[in-house]
N, C-alpha and C. Protein backbone atom coordinates (compact mmCIF):
# COMPACT_ATOMS: atom_id res chain seq x y z
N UNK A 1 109.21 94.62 113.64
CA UNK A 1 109.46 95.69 112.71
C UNK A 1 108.37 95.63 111.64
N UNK A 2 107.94 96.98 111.35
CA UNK A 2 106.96 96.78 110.19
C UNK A 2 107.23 98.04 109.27
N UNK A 3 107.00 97.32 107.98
CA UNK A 3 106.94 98.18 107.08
C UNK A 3 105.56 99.21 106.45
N UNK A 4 106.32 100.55 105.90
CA UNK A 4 105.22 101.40 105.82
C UNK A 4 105.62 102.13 104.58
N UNK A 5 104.61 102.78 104.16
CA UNK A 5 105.14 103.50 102.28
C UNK A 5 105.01 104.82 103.10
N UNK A 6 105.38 105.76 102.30
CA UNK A 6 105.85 107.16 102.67
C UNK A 6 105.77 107.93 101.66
N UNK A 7 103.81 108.02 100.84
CA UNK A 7 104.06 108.70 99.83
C UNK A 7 103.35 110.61 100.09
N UNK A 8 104.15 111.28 99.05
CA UNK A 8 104.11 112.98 99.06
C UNK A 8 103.35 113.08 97.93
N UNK A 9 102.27 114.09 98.76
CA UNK A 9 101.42 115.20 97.52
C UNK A 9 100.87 116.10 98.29
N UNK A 10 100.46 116.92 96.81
CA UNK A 10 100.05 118.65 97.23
C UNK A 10 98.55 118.56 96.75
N UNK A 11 97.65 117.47 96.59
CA UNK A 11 96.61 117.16 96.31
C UNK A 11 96.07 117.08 95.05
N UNK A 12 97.29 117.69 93.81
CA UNK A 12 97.36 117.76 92.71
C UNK A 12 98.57 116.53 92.06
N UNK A 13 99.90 116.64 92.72
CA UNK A 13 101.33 116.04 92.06
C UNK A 13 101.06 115.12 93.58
N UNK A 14 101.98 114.11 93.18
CA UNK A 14 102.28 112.66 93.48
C UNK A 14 103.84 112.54 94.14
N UNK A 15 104.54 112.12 94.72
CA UNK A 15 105.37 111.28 94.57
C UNK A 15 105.00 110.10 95.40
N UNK A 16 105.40 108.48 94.95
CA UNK A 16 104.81 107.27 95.62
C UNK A 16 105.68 106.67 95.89
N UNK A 17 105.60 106.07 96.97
CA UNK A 17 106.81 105.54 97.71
C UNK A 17 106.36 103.71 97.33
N UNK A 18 106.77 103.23 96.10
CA UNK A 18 106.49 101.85 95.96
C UNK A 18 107.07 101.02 96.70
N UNK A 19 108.24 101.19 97.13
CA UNK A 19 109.11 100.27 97.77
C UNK A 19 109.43 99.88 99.16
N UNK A 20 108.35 101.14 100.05
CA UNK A 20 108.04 101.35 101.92
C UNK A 20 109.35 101.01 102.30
N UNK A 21 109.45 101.07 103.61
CA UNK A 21 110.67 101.44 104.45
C UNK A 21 110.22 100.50 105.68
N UNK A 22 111.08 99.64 106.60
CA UNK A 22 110.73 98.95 107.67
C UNK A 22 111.08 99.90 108.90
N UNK A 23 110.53 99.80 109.84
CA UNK A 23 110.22 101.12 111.02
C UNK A 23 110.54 100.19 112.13
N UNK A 24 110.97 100.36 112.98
CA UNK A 24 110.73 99.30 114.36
C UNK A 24 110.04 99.78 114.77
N UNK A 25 109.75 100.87 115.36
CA UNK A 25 109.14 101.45 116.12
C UNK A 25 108.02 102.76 115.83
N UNK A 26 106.42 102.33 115.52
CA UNK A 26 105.56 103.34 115.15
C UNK A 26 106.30 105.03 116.37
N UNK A 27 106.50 105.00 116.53
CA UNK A 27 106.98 106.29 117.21
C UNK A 27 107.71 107.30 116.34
N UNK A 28 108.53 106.42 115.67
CA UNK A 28 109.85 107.04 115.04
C UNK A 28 108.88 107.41 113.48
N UNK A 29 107.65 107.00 113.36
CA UNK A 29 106.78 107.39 112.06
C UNK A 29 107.70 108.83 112.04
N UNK A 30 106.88 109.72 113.03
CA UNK A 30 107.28 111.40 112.06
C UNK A 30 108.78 111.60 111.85
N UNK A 31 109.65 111.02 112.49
CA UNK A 31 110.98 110.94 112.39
C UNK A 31 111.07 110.88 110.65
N UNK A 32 110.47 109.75 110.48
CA UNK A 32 111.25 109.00 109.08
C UNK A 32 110.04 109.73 107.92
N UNK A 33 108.94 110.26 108.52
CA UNK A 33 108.44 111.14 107.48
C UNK A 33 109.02 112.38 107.16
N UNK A 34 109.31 113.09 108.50
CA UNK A 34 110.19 114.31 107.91
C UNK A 34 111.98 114.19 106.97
N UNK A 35 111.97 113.14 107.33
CA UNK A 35 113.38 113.03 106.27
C UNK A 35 112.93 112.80 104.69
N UNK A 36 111.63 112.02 104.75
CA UNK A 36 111.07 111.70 103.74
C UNK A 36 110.72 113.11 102.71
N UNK A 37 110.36 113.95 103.70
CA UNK A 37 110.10 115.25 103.16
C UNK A 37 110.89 116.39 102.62
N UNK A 38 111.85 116.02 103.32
CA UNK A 38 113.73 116.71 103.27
C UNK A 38 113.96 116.11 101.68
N UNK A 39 113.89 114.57 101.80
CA UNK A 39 114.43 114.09 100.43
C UNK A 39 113.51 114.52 98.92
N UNK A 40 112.36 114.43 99.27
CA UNK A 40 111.60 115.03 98.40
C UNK A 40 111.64 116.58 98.01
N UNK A 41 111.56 117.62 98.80
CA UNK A 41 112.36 118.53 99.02
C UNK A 41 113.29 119.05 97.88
N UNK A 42 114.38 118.43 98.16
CA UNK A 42 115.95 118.17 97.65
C UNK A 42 115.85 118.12 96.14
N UNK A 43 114.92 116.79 96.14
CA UNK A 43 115.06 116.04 94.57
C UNK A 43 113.96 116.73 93.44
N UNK A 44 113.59 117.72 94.30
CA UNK A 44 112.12 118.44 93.34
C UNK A 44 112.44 120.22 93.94
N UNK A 45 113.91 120.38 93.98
CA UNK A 45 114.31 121.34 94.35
C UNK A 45 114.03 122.71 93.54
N UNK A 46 113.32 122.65 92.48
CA UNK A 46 112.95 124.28 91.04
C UNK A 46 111.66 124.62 91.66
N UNK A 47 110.94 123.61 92.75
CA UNK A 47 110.01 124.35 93.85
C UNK A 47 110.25 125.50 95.04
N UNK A 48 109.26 126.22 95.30
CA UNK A 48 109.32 127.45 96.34
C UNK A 48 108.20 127.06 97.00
N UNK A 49 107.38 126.67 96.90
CA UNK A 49 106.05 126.43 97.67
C UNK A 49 105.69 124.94 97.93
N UNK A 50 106.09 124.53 99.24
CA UNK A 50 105.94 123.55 100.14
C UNK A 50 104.43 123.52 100.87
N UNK A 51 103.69 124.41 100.86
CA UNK A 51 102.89 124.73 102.42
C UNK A 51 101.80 123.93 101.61
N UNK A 52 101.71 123.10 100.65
CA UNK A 52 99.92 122.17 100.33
C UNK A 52 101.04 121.02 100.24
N UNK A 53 102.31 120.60 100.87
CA UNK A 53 102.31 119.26 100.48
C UNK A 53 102.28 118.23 101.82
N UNK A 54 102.11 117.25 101.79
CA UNK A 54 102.04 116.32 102.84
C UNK A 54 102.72 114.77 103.30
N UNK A 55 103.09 114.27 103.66
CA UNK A 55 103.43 112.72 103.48
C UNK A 55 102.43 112.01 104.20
N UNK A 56 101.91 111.42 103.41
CA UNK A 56 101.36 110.06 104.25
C UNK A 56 101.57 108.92 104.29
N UNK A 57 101.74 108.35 105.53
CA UNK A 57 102.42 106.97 105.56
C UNK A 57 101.09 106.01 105.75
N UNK A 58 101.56 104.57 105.47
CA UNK A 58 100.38 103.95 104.98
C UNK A 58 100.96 102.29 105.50
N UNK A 59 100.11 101.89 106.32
CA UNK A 59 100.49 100.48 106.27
C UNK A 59 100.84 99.47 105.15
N UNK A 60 101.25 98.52 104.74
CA UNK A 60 100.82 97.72 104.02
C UNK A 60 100.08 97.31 103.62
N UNK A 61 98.90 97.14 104.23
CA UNK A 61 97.48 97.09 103.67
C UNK A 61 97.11 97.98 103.40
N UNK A 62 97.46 99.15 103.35
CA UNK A 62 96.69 100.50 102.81
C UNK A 62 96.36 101.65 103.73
N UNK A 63 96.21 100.98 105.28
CA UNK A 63 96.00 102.17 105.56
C UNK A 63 96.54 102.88 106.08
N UNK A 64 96.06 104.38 106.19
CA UNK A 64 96.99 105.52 106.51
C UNK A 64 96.78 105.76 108.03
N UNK A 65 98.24 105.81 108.58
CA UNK A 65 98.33 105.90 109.46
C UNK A 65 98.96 106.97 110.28
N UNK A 66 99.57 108.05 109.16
CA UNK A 66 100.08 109.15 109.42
C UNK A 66 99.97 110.61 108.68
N UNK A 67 99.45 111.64 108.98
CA UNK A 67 99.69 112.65 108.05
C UNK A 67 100.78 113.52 108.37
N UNK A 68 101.79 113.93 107.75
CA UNK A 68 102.60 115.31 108.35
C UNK A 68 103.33 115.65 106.80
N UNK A 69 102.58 117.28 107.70
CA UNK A 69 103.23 118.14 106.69
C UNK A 69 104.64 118.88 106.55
N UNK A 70 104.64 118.90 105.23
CA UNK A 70 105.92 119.16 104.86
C UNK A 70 106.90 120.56 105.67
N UNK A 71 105.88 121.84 105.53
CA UNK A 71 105.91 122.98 106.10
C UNK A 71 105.76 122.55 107.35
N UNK A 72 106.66 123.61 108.49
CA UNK A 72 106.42 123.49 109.81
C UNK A 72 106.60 122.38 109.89
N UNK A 73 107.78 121.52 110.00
CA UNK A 73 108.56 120.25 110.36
C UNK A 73 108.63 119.74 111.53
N UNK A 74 108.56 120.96 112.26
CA UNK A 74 108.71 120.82 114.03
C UNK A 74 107.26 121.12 114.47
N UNK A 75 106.48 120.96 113.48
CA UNK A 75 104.94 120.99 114.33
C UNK A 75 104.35 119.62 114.61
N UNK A 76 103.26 119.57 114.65
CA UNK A 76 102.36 117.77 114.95
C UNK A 76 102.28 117.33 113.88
N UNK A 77 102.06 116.30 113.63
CA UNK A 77 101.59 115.32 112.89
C UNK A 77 100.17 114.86 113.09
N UNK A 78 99.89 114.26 112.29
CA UNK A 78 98.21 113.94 112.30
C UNK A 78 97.91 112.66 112.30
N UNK A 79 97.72 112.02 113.17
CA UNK A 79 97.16 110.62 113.06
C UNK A 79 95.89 110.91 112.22
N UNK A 80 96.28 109.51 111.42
CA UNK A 80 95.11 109.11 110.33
C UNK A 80 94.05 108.59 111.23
């Protein structure tokens, strides 16, 4: 199992995931990014415009290993 951060921005605003999440399985990445995106979403809900934001997940050492966007949930994801 490895852990990964899961932080959101629109290339301007932030949210940072200090505390990462343990994954078993790199597969389930876009799984646990799109919930990530749902929750962010939710908690920053006086927004209407989703389509510039992104999550990227990030190893522990830093690097990024996932891009997916917020908009179009059921589309691809982007390996870093």
């Amino acid at each position: 199992m490895a852990k990964y951060r899961f932080h959101c921005t629109n290339g301007l605003e932030c949210v940072f995931d200090a505390r990462g999440t343990e994954v078993r399985a790199a597969a389930r990445l876009v799984d646990r990014a799109r919930k990530v995106a749902s929750d962010v979403r939710q908690s920053l809900a006086n927004r209407t415009d989703w389509a510039e934001w992104r999550v990227s997940v990030h190893d522990l050492s830093g690097r990024r290993v996932l891009v997916q966007p917020f908009e179009g949930a059921s589309g691809r994801a982007r390996a870093a």
